[in-house]
C-alpha atoms as a PDB file:
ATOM      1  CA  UNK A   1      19.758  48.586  21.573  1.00  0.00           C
ATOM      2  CA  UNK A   2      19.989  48.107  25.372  1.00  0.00           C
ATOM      3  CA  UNK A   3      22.366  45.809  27.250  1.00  0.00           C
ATOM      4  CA  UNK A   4      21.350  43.753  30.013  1.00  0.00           C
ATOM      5  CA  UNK A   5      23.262  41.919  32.439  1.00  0.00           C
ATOM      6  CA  UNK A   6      21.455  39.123  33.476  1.00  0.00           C
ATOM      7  CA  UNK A   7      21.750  37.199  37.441  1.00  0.00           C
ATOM      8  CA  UNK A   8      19.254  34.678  37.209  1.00  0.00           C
ATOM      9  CA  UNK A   9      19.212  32.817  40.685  1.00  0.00           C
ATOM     10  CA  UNK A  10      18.395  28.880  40.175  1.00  0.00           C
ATOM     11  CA  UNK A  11      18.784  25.979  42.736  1.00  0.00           C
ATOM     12  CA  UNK A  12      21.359  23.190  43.639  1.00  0.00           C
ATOM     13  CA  UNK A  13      20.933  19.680  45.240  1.00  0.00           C
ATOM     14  CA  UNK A  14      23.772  17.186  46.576  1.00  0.00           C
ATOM     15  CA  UNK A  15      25.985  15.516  44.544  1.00  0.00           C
ATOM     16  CA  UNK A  16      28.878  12.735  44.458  1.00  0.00           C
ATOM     17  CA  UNK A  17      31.743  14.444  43.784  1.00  0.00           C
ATOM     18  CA  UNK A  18      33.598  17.663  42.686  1.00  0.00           C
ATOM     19  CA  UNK A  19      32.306  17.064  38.987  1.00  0.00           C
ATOM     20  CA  UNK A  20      28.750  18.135  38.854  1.00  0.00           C
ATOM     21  CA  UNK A  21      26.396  18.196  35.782  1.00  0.00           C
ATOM     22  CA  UNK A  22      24.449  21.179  36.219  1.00  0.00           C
ATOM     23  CA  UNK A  23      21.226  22.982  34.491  1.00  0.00           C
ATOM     24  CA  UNK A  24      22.369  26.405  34.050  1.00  0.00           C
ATOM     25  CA  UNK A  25      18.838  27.883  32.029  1.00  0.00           C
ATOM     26  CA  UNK A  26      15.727  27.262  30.652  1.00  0.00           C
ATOM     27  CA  UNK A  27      15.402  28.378  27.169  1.00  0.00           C
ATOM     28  CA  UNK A  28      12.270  29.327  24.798  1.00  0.00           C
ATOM     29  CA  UNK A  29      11.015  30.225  28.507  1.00  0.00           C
ATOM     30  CA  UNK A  30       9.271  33.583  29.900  1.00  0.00           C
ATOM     31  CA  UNK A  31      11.360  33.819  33.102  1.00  0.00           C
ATOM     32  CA  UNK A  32      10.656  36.945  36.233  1.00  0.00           C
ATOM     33  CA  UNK A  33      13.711  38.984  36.499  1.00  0.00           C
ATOM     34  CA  UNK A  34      14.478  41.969  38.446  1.00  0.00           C
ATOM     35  CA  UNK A  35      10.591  42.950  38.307  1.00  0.00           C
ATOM     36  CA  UNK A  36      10.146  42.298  34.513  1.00  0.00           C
ATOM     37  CA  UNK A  37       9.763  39.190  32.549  1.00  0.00           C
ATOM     38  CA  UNK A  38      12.244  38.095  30.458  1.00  0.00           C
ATOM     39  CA  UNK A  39      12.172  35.879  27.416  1.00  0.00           C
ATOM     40  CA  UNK A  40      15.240  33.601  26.996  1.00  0.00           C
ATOM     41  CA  UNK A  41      15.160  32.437  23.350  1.00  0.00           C
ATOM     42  CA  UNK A  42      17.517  29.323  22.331  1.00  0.00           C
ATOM     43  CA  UNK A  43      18.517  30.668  19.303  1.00  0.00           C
ATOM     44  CA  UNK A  44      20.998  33.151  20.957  1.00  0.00           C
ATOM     45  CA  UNK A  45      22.294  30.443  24.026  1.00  0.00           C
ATOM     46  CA  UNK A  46      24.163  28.628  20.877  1.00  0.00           C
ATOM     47  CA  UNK A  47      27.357  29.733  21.673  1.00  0.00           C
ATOM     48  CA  UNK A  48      28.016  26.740  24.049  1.00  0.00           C
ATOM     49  CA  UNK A  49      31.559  26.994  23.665  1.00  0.00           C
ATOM     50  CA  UNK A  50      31.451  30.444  25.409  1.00  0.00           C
ATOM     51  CA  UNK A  51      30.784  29.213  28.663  1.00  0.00           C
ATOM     52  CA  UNK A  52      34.081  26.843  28.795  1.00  0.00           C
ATOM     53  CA  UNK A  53      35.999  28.068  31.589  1.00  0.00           C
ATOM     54  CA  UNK A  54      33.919  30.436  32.774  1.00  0.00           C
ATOM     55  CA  UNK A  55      34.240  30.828  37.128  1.00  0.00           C
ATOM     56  CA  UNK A  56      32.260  29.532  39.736  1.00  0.00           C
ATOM     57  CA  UNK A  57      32.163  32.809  41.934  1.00  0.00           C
ATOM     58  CA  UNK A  58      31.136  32.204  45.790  1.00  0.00           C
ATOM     59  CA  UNK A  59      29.965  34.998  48.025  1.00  0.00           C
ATOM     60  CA  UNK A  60      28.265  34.976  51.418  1.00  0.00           C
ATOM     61  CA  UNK A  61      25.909  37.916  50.932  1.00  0.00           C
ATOM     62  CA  UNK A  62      24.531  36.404  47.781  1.00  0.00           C
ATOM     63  CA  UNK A  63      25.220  39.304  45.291  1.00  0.00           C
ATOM     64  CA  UNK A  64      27.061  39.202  42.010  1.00  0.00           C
ATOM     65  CA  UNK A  65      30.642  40.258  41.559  1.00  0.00           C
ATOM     66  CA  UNK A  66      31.056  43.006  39.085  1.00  0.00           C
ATOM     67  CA  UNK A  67      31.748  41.894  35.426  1.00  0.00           C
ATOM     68  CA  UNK A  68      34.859  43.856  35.104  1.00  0.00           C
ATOM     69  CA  UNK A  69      36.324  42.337  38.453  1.00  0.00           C
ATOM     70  CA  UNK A  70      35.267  38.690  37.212  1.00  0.00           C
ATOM     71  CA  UNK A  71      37.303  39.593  33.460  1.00  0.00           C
ATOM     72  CA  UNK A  72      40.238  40.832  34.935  1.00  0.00           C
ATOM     73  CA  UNK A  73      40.573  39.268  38.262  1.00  0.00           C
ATOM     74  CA  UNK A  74      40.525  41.779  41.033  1.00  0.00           C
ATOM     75  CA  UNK A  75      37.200  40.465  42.538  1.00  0.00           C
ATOM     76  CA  UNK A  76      36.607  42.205  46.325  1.00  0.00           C
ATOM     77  CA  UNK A  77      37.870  39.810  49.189  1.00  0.00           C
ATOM     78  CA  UNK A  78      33.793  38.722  50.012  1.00  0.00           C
ATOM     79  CA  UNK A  79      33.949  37.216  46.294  1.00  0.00           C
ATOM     80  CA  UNK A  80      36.499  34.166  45.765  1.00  0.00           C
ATOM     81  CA  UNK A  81      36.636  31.688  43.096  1.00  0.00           C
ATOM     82  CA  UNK A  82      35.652  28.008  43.643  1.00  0.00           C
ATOM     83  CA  UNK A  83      35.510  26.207  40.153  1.00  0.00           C
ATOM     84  CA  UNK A  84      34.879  26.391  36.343  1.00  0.00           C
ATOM     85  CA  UNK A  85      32.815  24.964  33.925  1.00  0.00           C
ATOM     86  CA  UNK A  86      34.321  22.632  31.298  1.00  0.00           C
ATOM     87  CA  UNK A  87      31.532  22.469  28.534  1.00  0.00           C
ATOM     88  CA  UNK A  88      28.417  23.476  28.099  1.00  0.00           C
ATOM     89  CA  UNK A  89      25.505  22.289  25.561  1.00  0.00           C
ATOM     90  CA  UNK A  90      21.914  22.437  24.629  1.00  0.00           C
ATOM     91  CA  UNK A  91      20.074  19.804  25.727  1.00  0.00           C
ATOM     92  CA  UNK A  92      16.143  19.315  23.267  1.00  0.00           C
ATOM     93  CA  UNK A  93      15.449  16.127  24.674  1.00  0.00           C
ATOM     94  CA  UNK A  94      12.284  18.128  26.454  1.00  0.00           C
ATOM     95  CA  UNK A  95      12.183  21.840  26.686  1.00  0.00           C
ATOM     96  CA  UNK A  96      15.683  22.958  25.543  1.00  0.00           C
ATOM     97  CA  UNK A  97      17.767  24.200  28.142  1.00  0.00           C
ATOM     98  CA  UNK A  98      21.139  25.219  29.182  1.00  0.00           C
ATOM     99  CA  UNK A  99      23.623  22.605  30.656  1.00  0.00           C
ATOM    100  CA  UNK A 100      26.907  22.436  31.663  1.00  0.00           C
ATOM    101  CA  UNK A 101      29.350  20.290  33.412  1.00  0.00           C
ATOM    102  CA  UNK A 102      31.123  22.140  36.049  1.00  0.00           C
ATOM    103  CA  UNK A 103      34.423  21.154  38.494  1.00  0.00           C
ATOM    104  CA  UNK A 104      34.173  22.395  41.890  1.00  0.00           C
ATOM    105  CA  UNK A 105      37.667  23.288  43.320  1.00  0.00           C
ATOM    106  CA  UNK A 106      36.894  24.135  47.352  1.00  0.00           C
ATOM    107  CA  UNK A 107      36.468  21.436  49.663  1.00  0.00           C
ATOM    108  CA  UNK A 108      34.194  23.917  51.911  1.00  0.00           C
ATOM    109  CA  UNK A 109      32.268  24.800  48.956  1.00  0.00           C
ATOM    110  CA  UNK A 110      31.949  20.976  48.106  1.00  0.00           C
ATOM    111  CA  UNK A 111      30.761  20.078  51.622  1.00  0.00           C
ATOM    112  CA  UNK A 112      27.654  22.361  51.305  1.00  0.00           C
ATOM    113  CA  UNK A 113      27.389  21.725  47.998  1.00  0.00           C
ATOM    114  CA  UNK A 114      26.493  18.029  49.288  1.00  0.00           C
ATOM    115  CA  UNK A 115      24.667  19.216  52.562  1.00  0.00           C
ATOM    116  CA  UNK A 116      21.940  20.716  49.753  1.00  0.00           C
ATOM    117  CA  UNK A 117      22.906  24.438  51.185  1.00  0.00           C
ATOM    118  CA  UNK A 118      24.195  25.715  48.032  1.00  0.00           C
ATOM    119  CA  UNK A 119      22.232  27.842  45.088  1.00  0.00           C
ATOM    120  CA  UNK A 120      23.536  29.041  41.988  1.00  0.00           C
ATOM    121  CA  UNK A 121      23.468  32.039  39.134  1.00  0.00           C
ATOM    122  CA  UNK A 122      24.204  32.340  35.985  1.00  0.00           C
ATOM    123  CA  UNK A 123      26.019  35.634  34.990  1.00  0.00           C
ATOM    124  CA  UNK A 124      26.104  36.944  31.485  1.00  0.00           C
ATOM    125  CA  UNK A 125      25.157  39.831  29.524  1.00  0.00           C
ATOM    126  CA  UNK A 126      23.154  40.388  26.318  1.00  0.00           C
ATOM    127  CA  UNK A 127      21.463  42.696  24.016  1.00  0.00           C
ATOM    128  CA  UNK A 128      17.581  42.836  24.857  1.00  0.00           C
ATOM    129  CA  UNK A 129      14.866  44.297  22.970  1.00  0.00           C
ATOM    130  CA  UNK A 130      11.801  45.150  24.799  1.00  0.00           C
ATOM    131  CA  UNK A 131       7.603  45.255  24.237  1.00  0.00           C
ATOM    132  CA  UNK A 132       5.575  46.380  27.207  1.00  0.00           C
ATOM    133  CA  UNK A 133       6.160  45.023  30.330  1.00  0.00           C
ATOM    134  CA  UNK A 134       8.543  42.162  28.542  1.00  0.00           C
ATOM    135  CA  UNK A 135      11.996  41.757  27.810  1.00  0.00           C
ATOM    136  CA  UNK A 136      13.578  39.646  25.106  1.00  0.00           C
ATOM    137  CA  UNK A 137      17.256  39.050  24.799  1.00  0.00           C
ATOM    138  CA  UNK A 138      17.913  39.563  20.911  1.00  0.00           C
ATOM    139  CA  UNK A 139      21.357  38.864  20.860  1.00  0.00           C
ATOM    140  CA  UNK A 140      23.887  36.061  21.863  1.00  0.00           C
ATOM    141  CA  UNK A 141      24.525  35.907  25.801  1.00  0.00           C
ATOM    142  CA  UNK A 142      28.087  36.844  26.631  1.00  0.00           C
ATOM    143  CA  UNK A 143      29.443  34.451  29.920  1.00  0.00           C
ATOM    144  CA  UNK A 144      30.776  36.057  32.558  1.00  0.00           C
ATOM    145  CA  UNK A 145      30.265  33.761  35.816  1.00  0.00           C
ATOM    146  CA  UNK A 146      28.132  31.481  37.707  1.00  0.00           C
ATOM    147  CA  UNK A 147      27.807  32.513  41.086  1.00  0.00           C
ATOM    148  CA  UNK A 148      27.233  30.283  44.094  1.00  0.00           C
ATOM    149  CA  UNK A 149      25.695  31.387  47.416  1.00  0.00           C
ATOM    150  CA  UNK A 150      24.507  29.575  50.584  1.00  0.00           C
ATOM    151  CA  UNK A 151      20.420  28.860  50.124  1.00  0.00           C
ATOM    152  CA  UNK A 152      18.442  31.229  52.458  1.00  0.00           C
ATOM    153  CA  UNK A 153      21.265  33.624  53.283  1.00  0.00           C
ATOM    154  CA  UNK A 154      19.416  36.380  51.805  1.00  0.00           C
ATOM    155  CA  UNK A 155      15.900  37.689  51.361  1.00  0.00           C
ATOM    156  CA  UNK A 156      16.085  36.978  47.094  1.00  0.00           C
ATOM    157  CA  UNK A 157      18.503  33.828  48.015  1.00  0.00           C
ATOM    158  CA  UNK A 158      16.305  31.355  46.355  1.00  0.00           C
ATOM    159  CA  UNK A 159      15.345  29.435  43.039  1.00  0.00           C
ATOM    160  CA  UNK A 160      13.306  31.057  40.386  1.00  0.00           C
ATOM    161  CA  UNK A 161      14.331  28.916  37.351  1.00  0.00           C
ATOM    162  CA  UNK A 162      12.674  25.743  38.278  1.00  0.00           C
ATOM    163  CA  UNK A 163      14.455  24.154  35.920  1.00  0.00           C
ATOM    164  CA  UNK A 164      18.102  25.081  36.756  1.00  0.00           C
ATOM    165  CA  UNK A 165      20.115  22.749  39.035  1.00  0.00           C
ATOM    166  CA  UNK A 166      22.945  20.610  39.987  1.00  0.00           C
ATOM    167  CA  UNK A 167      22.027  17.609  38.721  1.00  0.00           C
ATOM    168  CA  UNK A 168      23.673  15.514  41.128  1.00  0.00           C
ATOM    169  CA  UNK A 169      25.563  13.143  39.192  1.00  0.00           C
ATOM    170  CA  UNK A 170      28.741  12.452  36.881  1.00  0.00           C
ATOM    171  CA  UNK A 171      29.391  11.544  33.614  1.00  0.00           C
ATOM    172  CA  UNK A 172      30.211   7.738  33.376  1.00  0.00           C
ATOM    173  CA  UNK A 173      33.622   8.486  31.502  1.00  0.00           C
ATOM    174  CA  UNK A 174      34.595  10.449  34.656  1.00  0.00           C
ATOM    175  CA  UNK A 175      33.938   7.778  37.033  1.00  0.00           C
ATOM    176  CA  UNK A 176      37.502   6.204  37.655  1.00  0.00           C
ATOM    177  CA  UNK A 177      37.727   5.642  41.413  1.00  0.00           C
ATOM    178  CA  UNK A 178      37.470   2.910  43.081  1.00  0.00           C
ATOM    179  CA  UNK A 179      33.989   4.219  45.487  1.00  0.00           C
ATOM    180  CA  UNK A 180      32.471   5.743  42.201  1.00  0.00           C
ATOM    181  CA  UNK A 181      32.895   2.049  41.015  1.00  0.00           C
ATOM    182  CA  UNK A 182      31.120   0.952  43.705  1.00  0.00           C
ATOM    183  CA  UNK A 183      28.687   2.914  43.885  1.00  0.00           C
ATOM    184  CA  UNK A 184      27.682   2.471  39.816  1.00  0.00           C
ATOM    185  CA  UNK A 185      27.377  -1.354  41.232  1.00  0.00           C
ATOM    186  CA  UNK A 186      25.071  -0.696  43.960  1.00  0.00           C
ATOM    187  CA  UNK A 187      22.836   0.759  41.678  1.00  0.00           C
ATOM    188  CA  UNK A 188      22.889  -2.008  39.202  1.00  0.00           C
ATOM    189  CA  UNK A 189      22.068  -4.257  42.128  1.00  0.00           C
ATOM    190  CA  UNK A 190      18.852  -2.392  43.074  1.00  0.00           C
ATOM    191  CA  UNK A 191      17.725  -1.832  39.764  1.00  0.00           C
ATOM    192  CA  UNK A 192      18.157  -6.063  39.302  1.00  0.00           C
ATOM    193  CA  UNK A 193      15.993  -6.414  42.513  1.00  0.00           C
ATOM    194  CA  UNK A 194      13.529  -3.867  41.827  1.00  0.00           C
ATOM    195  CA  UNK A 195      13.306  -6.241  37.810  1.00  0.00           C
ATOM    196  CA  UNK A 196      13.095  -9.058  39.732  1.00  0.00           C
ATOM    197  CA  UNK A 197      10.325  -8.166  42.459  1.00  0.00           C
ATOM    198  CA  UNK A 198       7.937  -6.453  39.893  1.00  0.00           C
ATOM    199  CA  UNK A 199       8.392  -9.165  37.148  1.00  0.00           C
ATOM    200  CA  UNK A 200       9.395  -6.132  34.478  1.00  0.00           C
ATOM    201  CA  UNK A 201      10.282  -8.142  30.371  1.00  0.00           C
ATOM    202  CA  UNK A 202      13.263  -5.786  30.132  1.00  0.00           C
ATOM    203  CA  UNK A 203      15.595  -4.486  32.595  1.00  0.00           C
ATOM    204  CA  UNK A 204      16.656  -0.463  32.219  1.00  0.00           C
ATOM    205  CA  UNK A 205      20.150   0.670  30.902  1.00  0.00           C
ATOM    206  CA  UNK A 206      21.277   0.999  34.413  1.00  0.00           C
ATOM    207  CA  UNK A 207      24.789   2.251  33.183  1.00  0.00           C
ATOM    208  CA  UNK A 208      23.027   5.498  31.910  1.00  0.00           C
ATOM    209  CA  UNK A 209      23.999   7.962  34.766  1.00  0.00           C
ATOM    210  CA  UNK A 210      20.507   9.807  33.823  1.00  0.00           C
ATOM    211  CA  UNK A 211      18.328   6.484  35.136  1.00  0.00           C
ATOM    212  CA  UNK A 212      20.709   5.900  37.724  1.00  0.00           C
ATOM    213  CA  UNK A 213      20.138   9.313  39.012  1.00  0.00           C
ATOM    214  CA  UNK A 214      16.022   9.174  38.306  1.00  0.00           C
ATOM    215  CA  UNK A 215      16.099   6.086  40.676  1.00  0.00           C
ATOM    216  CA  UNK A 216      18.537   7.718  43.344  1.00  0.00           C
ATOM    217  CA  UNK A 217      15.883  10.598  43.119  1.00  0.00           C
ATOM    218  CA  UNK A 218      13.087   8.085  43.671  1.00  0.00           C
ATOM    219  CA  UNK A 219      14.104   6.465  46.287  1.00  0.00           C
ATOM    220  CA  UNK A 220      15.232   9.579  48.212  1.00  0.00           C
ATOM    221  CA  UNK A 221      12.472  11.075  48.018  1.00  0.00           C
ATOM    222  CA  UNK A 222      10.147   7.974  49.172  1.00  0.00           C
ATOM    223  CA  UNK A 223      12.851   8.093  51.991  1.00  0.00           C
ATOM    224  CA  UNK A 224      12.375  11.682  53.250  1.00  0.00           C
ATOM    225  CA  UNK A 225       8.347  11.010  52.681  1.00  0.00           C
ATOM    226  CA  UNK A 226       8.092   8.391  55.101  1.00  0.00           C
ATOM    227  CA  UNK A 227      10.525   9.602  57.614  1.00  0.00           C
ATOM    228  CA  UNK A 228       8.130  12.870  57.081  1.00  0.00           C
ATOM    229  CA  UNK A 229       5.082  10.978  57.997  1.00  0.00           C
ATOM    230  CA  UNK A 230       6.404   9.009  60.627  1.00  0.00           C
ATOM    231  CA  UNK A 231       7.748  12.458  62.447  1.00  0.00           C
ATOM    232  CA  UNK A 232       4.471  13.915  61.936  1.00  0.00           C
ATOM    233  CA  UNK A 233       2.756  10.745  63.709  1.00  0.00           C
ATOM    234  CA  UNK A 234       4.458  11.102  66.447  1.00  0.00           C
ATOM    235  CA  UNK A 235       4.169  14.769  66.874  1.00  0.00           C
ATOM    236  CA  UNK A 236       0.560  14.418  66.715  1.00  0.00           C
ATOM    237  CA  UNK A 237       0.121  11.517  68.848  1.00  0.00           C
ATOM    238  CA  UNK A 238       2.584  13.161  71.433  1.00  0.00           C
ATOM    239  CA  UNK A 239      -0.001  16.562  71.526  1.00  0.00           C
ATOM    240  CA  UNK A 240      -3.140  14.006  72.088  1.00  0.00           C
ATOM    241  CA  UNK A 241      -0.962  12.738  75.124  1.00  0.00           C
ATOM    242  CA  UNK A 242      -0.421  16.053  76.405  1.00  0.00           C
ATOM    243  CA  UNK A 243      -4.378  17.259  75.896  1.00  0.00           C
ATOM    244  CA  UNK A 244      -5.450  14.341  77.695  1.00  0.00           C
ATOM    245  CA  UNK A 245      -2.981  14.270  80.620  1.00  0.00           C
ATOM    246  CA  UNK A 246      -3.633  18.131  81.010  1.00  0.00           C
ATOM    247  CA  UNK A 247      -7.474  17.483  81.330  1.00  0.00           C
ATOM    248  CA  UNK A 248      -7.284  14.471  83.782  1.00  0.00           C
ATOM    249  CA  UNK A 249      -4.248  15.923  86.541  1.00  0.00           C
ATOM    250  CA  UNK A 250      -6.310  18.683  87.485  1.00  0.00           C
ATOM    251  CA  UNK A 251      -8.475  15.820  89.084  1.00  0.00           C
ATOM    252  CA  UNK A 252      -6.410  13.736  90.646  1.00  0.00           C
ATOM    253  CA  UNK A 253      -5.061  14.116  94.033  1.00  0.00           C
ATOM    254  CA  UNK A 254      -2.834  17.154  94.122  1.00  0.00           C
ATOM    255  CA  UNK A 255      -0.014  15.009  96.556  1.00  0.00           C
ATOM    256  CA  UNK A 256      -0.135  12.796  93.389  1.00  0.00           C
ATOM    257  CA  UNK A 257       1.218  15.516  91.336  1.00  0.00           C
ATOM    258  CA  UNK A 258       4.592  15.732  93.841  1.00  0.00           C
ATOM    259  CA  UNK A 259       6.235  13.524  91.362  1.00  0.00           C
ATOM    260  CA  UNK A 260       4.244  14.372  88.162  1.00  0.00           C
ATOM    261  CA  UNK A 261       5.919  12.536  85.613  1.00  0.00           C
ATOM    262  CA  UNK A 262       5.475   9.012  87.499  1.00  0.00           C
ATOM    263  CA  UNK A 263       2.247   9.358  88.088  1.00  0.00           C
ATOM    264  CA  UNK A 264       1.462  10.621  83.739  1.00  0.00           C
ATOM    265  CA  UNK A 265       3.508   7.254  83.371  1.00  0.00           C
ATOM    266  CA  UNK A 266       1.413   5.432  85.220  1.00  0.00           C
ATOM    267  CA  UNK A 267      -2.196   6.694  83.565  1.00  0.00           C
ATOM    268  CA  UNK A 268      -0.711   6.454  79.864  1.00  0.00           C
ATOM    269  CA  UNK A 269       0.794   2.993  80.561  1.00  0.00           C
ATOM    270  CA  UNK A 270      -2.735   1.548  82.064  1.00  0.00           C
ATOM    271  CA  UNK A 271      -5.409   4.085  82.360  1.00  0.00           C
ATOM    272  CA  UNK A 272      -7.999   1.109  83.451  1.00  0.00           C
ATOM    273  CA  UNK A 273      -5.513   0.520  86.579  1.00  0.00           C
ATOM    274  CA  UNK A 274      -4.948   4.385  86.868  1.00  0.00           C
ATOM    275  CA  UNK A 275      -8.875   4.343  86.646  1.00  0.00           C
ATOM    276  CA  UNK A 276      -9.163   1.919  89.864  1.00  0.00           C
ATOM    277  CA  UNK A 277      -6.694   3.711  91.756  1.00  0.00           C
ATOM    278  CA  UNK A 278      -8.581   6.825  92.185  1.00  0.00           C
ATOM    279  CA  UNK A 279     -11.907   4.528  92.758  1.00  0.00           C
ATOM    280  CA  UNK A 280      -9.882   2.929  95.629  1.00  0.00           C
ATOM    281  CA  UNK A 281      -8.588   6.264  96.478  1.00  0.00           C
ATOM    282  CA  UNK A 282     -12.322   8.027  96.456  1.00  0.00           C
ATOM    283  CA  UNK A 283     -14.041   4.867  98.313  1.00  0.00           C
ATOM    284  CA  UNK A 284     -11.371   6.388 101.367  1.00  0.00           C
ATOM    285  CA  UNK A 285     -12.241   9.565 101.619  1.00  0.00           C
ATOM    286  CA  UNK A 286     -15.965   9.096 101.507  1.00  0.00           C
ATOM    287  CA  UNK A 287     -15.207   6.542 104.357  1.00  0.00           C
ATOM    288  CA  UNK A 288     -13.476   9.289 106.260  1.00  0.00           C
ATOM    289  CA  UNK A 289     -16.040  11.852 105.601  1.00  0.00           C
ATOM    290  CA  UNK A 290     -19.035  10.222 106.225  1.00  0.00           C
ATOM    291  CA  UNK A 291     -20.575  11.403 103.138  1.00  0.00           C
ATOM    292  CA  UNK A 292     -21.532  14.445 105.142  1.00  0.00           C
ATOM    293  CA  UNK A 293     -22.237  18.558 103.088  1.00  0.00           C
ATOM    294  CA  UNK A 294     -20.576  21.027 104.356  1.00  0.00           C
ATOM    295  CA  UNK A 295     -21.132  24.604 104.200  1.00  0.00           C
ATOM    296  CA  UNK A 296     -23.072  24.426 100.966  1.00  0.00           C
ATOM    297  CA  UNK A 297     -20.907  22.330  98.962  1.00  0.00           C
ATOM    298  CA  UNK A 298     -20.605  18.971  97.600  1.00  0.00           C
ATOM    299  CA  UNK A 299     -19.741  16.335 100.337  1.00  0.00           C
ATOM    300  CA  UNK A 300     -16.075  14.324  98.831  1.00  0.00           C
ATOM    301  CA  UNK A 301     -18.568  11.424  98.143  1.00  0.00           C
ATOM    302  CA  UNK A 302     -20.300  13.413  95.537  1.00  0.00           C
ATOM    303  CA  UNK A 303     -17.547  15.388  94.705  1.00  0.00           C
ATOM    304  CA  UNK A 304     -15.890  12.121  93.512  1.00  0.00           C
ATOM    305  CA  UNK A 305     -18.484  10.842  91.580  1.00  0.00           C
ATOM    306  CA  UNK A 306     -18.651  13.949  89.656  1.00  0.00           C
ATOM    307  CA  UNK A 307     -14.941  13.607  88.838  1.00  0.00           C
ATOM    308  CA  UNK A 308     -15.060  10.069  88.251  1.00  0.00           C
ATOM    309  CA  UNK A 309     -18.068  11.187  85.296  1.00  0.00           C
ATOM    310  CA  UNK A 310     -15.807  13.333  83.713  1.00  0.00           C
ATOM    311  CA  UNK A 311     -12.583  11.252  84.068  1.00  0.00           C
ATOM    312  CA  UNK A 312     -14.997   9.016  81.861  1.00  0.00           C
ATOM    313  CA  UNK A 313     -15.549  11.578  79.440  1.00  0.00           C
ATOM    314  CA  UNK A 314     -11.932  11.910  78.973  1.00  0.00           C
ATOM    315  CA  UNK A 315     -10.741   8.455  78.753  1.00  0.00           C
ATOM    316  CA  UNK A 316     -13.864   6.336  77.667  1.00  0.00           C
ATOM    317  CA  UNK A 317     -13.664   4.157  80.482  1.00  0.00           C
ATOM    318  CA  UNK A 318     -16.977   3.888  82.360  1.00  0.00           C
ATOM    319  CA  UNK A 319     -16.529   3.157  86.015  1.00  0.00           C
ATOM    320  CA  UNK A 320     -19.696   1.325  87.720  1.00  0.00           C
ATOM    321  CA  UNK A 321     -20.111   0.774  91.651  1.00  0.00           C
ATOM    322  CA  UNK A 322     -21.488   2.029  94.793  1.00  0.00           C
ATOM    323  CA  UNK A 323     -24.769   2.672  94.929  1.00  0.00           C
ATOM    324  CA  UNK A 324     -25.387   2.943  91.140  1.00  0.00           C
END
C-alpha cells in the first residue's frame, strides 16, 4: 500500500499574541490535493499526541522542506524554524476537525502573522488506498511539520481547506499579562453594552475565549464592510464628478481653462452661479458681435444658445432669457 505525503495549504488571520489556536484539518472531508481528491477520515487523525512538538517551518518560496531535513535538522538555509505546536486535539463540536495550539517563536514571523500575510500547511505522511479518481488515507497520519509562507507569494500560495486557520485567539489559562487582562475586560464591557442596548434575558459567557473571538469577528467584519462601502461611495461619486466636468469644459471659454482646477471648483461648488457666469459671459460677446453669420456658420449669439442647451442637458439647470 502506497505512501503519501500530504502538504495541504490552509489560511491564517491575525492574532494577539505568540500563542495561537489554530485549525490544522478538516476531517470526514473530501479535500483537492495535488490534482486528486483526497478523503481525510477522523478515525486515523487520533493520534493527537503525535503532533506535540512538531515545527513551524517558514519559507519564502512557499514549498515544503523535505521530511528527512525536517527529522534530522539540516533544513536548506531558505527553510528556518519559527515555532512548535504544544497539543493538538479533535474538536466534534461541528464537523470534526484537526486543532492545535501552536507558539510562534520569530518576532518577524509574528508581525505578519498579525498583518493577516501569513498561510499555513500541514505536513505529514500516511498510507492511502485509492478508488478511481479518489484517494483515501487508510492509515494513521505521521507529523512531520506545519509550514508557514507569506499569502500570495506564489501561484498555489493560497487556502484550500476552508476550514483550516489561525484562530486568532488564546486560551484563557494563558492569558497572564497585564494588556491580555485588559483586553479580556474590554470585551466584557462591549458584550454588557451590546445586553444592555438590545434588552437580551441573559448575558453570554463572555469569559469563553470562543464568544469573545465570534464577537471580535463580528465587529471586524461590520468594520471593514462599512469602511468598504464608504470607499466605494466616494470612488463612484468622484467618477460622476469627473464625467460631468469633462462634458461641460469643452464649452466654456478656453482662457477659463488657464487655471483649470479653479474654475472645476467653482462649477462643482455652485453650478447655478457657474451657470450665470457664462450667461453674463455669452450676453458680451453677442454684444460685441452684433449677432452677425459669418462665412456659413453660427453667429456667437447662436452659438451660445446652443451651448447653453446642452450645458442644460448636463447639469439640469434650465437657463431662460433673451428673446425666449
Amino acid at each position: 500500500m502506497p505512501e503519501m505525503s500530504f502538504a495541504n495549504v490552509v489560511g491564517a488571520s491575525s492574532t494577539v499574541s505568540g500563542t495561537h489556536s489554530v485549525t490544522l484539518q478538516r476531517l470526514d472531508a473530501l479535500i483537492r490535493n495535488n490534482g486528486r481528491y483526497v478523503r481525510y477520515p477522523s478515525a486515523h487523525f487520533q493520534n493527537v499526541d503525535s503532533w506535540s512538538g512538531v515545527p513551524l517551518i517558514y519559507s519564502e518560496s512557499g514549498e515544503h522542506p523535505d521530511g528527512n531535513a525536517v527529522t534530522t535538522g539540516t533544513l536548506a538555509p531558505e527553510y528556518r524554524s519559527v515555532g512548535t505546536i504544544t497539543q493538538a486535539w479533535i474538536d466534534n463540536t461541528g464537523e470534526p476537525i484537526l486543532v492545535a495550539d501552536v507558539t510562534i517563536t520569530d518576532p518577524s514571523i509574528e508581525e505578519l502573522v498579525n498583518q493577516k500575510m501569513i498561510s499555513l500547511s500541514t505536513g505529514f505522511t500516511a498510507q492511502i488506498q485509492s478508488a478511481g479518481d479518489i484517494d483515501e488515507i487508510s492509515g494513521p497520519v505521521q507529523p512531520n511539520h506545519v509550514l508557514l509562507f507569506r499569502r500570495g507569494a506564489c501561484p498555489t500560495c493560497y487556502p484550500n481547506d476552508t476550514a483550516a486557520r489561525f484562530n486568532n485567539t488564546t486560551k484563557e489559562e494563558e492569558m497572564s499579562d497585564d494588556e491580555t487582562k485588559g483586553l479580556l475586560e474590554k470585551l466584557i464591557e462591549k458584550f454588557d453594552n451590546v445586553v444592555q442596548t438590545a434588552g437580551l434575558e441573559s448575558k453570554p459567557d463572555v469569559k469563553s475565549t470562543e464568544e469573545a473571538r465570534e464577537f471580535e469577528n463580528v465587529m471586524a467584519e461590520n468594520a471593514a464592510l462599512k469602511a468598504e462601502l464608504a470607499g466605494f461611495k466616494t470612488r463612484m461619486e468622484q467618477q460622476e464628478k469627473d464625467a460631468k466636468w469633462e462634458q461641460i469644459k469643452n464649452r466654456v471659454p478656453v482662457g477659463w481653462l488657464k487655471d483649470e482646477q479653479k474654475t472645476r471648483t467653482e462649477f462643482e461648488s455652485d453650478p447655478a452661479a457657474f451657470a450665470i457666469k457664462i450667461l453674463e459671459f455669452g450676453n458680451v460677446v453677442e454684444t460685441k458681435a452684433e449677432g452677425k453669420t459669418m462665412c456659413g456658420e453660427a453667429g456667437p449669439d447662436e452659438a451660445f444658445k446652443n451651448s447653453m442647451i446642452e450645458f442644460g442637458k448636463k447639469t439640469g439647470f434650465i437657463l431662460v432669457g433673451g428673446d425666449e
